[in-house]
PDB file of N, CA and C in Angstrom:
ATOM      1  N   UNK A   1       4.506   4.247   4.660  1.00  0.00           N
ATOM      2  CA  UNK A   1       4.969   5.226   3.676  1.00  0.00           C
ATOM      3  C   UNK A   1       5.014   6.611   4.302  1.00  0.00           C
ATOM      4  N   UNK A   2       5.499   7.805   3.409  1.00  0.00           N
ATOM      5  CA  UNK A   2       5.572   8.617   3.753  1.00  0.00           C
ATOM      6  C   UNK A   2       4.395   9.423   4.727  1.00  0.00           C
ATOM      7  N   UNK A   3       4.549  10.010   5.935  1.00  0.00           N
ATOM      8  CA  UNK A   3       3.175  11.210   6.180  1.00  0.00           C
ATOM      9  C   UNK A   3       2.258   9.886   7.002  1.00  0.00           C
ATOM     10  N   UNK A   4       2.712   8.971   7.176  1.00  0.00           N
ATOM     11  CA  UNK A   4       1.927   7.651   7.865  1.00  0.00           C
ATOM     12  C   UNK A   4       2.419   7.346   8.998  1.00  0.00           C
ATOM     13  N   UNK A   5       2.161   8.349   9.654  1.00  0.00           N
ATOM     14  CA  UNK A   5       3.087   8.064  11.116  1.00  0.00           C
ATOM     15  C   UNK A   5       2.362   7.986  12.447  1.00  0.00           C
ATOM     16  N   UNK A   6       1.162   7.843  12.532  1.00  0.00           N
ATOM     17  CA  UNK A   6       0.414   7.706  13.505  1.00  0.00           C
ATOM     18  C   UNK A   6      -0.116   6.013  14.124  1.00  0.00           C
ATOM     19  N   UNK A   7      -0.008   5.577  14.992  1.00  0.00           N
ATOM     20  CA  UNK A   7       0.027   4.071  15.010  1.00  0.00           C
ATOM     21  C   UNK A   7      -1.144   4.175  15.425  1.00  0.00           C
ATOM     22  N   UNK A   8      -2.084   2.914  14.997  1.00  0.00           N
ATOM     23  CA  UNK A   8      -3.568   2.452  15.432  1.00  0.00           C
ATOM     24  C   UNK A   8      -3.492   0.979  15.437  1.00  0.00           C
ATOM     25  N   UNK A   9      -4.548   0.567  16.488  1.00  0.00           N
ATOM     26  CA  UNK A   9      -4.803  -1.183  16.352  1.00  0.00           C
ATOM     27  C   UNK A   9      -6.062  -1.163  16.087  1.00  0.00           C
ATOM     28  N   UNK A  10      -6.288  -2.143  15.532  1.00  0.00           N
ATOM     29  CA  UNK A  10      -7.434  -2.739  15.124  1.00  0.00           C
ATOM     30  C   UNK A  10      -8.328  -3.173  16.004  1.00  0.00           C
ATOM     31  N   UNK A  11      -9.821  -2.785  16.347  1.00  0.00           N
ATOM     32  CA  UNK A  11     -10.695  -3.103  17.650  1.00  0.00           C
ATOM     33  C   UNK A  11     -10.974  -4.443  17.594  1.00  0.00           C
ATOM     34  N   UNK A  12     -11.110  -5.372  16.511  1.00  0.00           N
ATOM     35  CA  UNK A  12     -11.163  -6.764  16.647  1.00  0.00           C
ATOM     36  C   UNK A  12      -9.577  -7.621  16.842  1.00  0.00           C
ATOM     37  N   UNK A  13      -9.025  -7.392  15.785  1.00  0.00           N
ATOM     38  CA  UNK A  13      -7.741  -8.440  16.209  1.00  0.00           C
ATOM     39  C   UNK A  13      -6.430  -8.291  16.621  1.00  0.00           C
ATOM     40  N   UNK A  14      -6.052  -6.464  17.369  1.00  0.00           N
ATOM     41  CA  UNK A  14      -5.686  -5.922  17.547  1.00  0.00           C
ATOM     42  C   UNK A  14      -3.951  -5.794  16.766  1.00  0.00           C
ATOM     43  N   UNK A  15      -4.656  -5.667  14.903  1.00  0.00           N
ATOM     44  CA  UNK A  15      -3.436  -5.635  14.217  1.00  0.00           C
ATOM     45  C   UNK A  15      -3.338  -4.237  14.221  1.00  0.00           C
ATOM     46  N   UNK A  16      -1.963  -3.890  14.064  1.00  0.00           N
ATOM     47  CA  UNK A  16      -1.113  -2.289  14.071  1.00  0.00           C
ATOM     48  C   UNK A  16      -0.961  -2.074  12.745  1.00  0.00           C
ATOM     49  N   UNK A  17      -1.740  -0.612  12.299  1.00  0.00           N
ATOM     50  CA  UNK A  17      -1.316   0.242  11.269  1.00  0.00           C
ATOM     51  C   UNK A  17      -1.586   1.260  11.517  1.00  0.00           C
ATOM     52  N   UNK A  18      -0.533   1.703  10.394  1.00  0.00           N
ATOM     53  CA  UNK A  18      -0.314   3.467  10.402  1.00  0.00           C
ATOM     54  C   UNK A  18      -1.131   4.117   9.882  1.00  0.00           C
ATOM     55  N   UNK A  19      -1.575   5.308   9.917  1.00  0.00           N
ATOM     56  CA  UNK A  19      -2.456   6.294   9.320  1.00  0.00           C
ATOM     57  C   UNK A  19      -1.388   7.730   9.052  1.00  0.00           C
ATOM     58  N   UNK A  20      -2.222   8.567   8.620  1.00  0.00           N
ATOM     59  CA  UNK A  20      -1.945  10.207   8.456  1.00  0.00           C
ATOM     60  C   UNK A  20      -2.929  10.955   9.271  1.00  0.00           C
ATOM     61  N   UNK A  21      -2.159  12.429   9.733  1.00  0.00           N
ATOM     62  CA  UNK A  21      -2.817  13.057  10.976  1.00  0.00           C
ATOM     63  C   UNK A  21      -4.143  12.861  10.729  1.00  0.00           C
ATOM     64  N   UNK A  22      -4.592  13.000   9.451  1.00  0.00           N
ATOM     65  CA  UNK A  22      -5.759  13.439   9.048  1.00  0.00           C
ATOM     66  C   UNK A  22      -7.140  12.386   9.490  1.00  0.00           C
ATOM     67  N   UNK A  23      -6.791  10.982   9.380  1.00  0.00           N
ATOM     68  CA  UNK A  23      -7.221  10.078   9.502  1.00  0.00           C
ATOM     69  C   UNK A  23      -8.713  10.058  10.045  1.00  0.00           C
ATOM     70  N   UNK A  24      -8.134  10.435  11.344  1.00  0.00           N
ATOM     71  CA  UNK A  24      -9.157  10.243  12.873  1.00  0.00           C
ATOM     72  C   UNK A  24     -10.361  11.336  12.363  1.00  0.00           C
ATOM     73  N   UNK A  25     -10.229  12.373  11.339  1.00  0.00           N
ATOM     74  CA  UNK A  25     -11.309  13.613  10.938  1.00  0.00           C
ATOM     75  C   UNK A  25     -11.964  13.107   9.523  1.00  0.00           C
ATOM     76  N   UNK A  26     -11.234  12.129   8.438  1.00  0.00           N
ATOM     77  CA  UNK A  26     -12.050  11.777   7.523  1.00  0.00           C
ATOM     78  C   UNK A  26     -12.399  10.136   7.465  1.00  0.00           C
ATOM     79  N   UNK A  27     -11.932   9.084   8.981  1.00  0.00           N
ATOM     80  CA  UNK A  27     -13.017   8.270   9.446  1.00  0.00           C
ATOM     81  C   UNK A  27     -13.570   8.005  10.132  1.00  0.00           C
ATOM     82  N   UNK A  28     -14.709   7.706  10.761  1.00  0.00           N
ATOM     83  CA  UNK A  28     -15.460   6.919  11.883  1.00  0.00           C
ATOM     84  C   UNK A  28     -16.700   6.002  11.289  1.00  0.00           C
ATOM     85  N   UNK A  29     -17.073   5.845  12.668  1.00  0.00           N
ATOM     86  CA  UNK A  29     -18.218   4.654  12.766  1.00  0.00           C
ATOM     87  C   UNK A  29     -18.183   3.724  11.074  1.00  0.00           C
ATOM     88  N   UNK A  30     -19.152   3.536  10.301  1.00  0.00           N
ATOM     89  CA  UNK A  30     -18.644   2.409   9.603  1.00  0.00           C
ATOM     90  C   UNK A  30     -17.804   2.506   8.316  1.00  0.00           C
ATOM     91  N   UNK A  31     -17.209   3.722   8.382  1.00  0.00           N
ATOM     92  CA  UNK A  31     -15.969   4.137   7.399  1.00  0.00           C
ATOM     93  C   UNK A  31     -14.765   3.385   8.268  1.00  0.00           C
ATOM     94  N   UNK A  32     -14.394   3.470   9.497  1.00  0.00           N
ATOM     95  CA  UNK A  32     -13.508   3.683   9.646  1.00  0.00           C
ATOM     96  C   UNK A  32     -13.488   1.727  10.296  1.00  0.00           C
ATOM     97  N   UNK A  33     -15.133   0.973  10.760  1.00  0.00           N
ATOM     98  CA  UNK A  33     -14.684  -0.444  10.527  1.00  0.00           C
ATOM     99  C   UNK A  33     -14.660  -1.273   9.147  1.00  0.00           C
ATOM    100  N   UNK A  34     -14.721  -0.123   7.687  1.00  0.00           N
ATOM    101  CA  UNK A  34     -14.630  -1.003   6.480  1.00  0.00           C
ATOM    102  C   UNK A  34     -13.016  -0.450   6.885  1.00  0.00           C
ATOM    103  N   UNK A  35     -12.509   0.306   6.938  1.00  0.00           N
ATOM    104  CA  UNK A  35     -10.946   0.427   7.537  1.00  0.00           C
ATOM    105  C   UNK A  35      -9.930  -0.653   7.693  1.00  0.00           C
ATOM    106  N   UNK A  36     -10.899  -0.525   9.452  1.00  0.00           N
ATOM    107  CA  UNK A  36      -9.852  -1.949   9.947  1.00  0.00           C
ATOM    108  C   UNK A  36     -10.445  -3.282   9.524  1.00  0.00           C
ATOM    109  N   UNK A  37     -11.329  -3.644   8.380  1.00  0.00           N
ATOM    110  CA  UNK A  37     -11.927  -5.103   8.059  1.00  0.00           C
ATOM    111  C   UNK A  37     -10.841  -5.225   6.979  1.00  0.00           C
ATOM    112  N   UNK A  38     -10.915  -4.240   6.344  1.00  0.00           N
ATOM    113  CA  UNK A  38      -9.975  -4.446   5.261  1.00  0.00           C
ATOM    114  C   UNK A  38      -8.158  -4.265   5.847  1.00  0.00           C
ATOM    115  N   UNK A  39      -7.406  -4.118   6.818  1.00  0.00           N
ATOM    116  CA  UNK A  39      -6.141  -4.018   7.587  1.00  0.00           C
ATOM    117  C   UNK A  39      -6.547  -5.322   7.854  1.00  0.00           C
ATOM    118  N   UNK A  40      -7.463  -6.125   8.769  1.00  0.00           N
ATOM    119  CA  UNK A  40      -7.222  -7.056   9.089  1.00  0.00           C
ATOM    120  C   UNK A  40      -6.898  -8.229   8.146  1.00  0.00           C
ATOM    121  N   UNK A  41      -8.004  -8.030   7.060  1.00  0.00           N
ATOM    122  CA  UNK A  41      -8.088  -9.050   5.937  1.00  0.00           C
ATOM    123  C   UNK A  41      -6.677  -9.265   5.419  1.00  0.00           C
ATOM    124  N   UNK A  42      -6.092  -7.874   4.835  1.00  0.00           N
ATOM    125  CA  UNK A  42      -4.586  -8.096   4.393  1.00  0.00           C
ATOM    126  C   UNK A  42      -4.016  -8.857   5.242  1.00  0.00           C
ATOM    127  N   UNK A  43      -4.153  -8.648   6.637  1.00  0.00           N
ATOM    128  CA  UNK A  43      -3.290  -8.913   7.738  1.00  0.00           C
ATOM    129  C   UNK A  43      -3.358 -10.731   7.966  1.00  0.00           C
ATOM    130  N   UNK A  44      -4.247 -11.149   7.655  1.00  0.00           N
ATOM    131  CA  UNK A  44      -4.817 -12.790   7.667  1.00  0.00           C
ATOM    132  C   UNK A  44      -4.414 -13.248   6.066  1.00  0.00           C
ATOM    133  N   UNK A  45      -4.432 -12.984   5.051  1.00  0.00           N
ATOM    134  CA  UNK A  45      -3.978 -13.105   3.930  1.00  0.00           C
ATOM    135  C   UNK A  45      -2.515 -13.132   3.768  1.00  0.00           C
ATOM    136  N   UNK A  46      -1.665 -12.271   4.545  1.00  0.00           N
ATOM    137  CA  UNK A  46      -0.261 -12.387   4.623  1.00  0.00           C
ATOM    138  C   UNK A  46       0.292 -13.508   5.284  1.00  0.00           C
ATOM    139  N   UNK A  47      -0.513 -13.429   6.832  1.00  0.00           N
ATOM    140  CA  UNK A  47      -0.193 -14.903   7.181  1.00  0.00           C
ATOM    141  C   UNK A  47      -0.487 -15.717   6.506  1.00  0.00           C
ATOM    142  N   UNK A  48      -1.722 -16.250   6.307  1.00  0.00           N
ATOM    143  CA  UNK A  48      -1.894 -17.642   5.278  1.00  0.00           C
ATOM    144  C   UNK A  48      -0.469 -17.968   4.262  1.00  0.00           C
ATOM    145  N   UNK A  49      -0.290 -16.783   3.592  1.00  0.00           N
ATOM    146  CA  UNK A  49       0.302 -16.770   2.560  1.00  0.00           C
ATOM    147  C   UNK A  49       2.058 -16.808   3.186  1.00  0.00           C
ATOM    148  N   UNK A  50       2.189 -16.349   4.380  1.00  0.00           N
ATOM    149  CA  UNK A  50       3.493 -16.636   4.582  1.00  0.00           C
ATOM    150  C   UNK A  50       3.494 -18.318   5.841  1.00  0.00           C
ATOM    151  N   UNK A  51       2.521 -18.643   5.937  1.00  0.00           N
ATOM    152  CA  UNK A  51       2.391 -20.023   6.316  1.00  0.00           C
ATOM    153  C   UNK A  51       2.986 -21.047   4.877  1.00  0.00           C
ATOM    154  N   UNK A  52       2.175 -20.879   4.126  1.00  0.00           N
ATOM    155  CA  UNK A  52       1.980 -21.446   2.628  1.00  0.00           C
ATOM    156  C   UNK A  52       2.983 -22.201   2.563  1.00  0.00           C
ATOM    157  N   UNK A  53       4.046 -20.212   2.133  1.00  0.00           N
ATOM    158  CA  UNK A  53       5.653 -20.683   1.874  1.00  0.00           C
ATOM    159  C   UNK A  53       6.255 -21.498   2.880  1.00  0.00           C
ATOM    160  N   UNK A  54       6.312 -21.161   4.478  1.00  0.00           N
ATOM    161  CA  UNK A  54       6.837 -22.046   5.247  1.00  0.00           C
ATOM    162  C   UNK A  54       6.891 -23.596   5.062  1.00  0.00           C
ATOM    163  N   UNK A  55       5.651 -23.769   4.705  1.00  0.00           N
ATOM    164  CA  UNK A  55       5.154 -25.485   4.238  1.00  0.00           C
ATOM    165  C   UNK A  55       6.019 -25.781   2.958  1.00  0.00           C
ATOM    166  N   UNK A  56       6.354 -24.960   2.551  1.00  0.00           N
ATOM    167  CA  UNK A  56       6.568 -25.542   0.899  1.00  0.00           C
ATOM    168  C   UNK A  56       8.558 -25.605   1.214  1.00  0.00           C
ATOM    169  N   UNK A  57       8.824 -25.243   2.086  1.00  0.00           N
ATOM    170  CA  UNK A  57      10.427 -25.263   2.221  1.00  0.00           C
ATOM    171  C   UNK A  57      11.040 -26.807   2.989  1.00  0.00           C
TER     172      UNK A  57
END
């Protein structure tokens, strides 16, 4: 979305998302791995979920 233009990976499963400049100053240490737990989670939930459909075609 808008103002989300900064690219980051994830230190465990090295999924890519965007942030705002601001990011890197209002997270770290375990703000910023409930962050990427929750990027990854979506990120494993989408697959599953676009596996799912694959199966069902």
């Amino acid at each position: 979305s808008a103002g989300h233009t900064h690219k980051r990976v994830t230190e465990n499963l090295g999924v890519t998302y965007y942030v705002n400049e601001r990011f890197t100053q209002d997270y770290s240490g375990v703000s910023l791995k409930q962050v990427e737990s929750s990027v990854e989670d979506d990120y494993i939930s989408n697959l599953r979920n676009n596996c799912w459909k694959e199966k069902q075609q």
